[in-house]
Protein backbone atom coordinates (compact mmCIF):
# COMPACT_ATOMS: atom_id res chain seq x y z
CA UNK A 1 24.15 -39.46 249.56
CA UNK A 2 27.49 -41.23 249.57
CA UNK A 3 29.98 -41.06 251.69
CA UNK A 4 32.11 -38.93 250.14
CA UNK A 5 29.47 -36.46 249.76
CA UNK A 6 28.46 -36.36 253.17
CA UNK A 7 31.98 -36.00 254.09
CA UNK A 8 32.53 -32.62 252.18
CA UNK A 9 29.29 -31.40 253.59
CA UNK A 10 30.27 -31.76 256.98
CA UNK A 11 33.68 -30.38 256.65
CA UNK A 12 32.21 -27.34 255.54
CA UNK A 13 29.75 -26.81 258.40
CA UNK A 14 32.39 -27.69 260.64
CA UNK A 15 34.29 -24.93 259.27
CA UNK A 16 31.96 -22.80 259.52
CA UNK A 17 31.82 -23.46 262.98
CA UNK A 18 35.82 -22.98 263.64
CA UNK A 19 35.29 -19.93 261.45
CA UNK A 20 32.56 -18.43 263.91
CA UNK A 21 34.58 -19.16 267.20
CA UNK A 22 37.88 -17.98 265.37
CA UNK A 23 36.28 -14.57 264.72
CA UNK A 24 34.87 -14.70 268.22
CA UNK A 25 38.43 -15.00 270.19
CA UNK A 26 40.35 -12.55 268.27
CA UNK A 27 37.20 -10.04 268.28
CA UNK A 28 36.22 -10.11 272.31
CA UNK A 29 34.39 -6.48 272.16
CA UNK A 30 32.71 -6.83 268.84
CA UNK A 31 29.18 -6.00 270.34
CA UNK A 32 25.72 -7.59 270.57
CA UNK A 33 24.65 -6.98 266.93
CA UNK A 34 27.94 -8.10 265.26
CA UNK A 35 27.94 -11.43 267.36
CA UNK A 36 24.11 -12.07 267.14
CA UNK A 37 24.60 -11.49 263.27
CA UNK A 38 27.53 -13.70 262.50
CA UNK A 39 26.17 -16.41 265.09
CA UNK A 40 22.82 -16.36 263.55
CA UNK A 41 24.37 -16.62 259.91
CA UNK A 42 26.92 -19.62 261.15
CA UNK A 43 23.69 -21.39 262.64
CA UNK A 44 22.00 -20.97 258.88
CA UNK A 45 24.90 -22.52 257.71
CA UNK A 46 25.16 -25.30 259.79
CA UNK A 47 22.07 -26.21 259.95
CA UNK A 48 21.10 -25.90 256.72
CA UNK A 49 24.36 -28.12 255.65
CA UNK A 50 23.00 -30.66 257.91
CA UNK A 51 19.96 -30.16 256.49
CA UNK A 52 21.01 -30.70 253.04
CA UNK A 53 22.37 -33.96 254.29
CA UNK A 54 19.05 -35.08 255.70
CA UNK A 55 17.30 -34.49 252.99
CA UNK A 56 19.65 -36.31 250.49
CA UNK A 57 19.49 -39.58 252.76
CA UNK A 58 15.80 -39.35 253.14
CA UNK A 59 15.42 -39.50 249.27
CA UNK A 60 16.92 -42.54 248.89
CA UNK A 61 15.00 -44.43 252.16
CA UNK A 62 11.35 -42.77 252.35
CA UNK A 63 8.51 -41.34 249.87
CA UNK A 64 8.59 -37.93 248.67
CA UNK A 65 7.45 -35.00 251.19
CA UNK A 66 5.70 -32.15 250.28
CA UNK A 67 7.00 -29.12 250.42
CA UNK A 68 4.83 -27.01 252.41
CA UNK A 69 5.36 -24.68 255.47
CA UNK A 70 5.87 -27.57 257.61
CA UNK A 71 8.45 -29.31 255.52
CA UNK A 72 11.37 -28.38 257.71
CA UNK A 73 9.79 -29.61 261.00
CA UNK A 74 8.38 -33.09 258.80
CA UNK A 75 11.73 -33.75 257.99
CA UNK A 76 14.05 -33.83 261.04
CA UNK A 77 10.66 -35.12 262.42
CA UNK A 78 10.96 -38.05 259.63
CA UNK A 79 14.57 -38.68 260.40
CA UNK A 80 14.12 -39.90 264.14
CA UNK A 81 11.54 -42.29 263.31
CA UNK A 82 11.95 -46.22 262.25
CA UNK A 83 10.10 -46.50 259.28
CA UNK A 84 8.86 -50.40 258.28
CA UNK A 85 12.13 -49.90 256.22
CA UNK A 86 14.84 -48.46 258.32
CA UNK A 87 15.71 -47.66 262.08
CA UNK A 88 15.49 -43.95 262.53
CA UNK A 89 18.21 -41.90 261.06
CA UNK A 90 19.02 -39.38 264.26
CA UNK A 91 18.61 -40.05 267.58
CA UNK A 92 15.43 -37.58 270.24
CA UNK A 93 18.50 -36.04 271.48
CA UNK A 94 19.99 -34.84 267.75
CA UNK A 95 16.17 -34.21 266.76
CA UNK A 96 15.49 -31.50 269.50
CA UNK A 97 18.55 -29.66 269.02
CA UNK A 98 18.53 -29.52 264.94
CA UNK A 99 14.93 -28.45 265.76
CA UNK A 100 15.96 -25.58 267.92
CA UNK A 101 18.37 -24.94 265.16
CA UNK A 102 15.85 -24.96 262.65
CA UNK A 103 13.72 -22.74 264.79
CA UNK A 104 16.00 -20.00 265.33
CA UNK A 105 17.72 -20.10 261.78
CA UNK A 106 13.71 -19.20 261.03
CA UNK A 107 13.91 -16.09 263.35
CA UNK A 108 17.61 -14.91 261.95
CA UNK A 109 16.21 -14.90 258.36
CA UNK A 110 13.34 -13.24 259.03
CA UNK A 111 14.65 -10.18 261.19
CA UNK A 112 17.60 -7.41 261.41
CA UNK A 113 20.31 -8.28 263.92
CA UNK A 114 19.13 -5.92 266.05
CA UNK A 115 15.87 -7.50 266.74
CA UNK A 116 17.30 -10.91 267.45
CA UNK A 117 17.94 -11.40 271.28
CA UNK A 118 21.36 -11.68 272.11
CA UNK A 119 20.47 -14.13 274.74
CA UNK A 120 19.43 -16.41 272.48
CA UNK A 121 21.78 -16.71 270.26
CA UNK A 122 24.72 -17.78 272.70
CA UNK A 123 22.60 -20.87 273.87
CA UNK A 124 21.52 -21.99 269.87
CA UNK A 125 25.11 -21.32 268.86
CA UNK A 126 26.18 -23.64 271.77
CA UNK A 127 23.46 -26.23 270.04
CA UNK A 128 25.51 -26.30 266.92
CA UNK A 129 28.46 -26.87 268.15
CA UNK A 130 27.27 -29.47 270.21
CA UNK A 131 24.60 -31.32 267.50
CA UNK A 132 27.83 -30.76 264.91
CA UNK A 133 29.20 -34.39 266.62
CA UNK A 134 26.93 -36.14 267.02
CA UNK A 135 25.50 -35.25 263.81
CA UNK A 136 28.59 -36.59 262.42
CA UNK A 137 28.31 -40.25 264.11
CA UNK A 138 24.89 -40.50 263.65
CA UNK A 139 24.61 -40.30 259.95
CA UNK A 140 28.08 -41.71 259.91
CA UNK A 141 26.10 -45.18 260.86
CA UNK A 142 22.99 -44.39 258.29
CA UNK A 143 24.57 -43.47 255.56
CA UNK A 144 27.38 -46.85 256.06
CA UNK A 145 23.80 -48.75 256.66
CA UNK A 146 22.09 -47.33 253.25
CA UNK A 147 25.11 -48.37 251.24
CA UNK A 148 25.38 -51.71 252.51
CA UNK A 149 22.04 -52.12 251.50
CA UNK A 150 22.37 -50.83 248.27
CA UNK A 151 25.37 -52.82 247.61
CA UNK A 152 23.50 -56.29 249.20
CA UNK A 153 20.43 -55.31 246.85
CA UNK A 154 22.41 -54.80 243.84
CA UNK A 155 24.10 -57.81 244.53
CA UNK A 156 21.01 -59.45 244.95
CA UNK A 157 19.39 -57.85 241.68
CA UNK A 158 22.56 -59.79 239.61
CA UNK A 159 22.02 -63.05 241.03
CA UNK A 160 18.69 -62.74 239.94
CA UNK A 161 19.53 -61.48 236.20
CA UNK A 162 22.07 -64.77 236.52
CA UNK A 163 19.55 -66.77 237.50
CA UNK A 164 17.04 -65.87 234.76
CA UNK A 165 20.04 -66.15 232.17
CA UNK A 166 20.49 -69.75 232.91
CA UNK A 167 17.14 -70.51 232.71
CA UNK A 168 16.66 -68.83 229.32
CA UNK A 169 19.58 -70.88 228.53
CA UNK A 170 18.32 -74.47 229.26
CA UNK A 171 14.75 -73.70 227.83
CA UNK A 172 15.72 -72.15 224.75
């Protein structure tokens, strides 16, 4: 994922969060289903942004995963650990709470607003907002670190074809 990329991802989760507590000032008596339904849609969003994001990096750094029922948990699990190749991506702190995230964007998909416990919600929503950050500065540093690398192996990979040219040169 470039740069760019992951920029225009996050600006849209981040909307989505300014979105969520926009609709949640100017609508104070909206009731438990309407806020347990738009919160549990804005944490979909957001995590699965930052999801997307995860994934994208992990592509260019690790093997393939399978896609199975644990894939989700595999890869935030994947992210926070140092591979022989690379430090880990996210820090235990941002793994627990995209985890939590992941968790209860599980439970919002799979039930009606009213079955979702309003309880809940206000403490996962508050995980967003605050894994949104440092989200942002974490793969801020990995995705600067994978492009520096690409650039130093592609730099590498030229010297090389250089190399190989001159000696073509002088033995032909």
């Amino acid at each position: 994922m470039l740069k760019r990329d992951f920029d225009a991802e996050m600006a849209k989760l981040e909307k989505e969060l300014g979105e969520f507590e926009r609709w949640e000032a100017n609508n104070p008596d909206a009731g438990d289903w309407a806020y347990v339904k738009l919160a549990g849609a804005t944490v979909n969003s957001v995590y699965t942004g930052m999801e997307t994001i995860l994934e994208a990096v992990l592509k260019r750094t690790d093997p393939p995963m399978e896609q199975d029922a644990a894939y989700h948990a595999r890869l935030i699990k994947t992210a926070a650990a140092a591979t022989p190749t690379r430090d880990p991506l996210i820090s235990e702190e941002l793994r627990e709470l995209l985890d939590d995230l992941r968790g209860f964007r599980h439970v919002g998909r799979k039930r009606y607003g009213s079955e979702i416990d309003p309880g809940r919600t206000g403490p996962v929503l508050s995980n967003a907002k605050k894994a949104a950050p440092i989200f942002r500065r974490e793969m801020t540093m990995a995705i600067t670190a994978l492009e520096e690398a690409l650039t130093i192996a592609a730099a590498e990979r030229l010297e090389v074809k250089k190399a190989e040219g001159h000696t073509k040169k002088r033995s032909g």
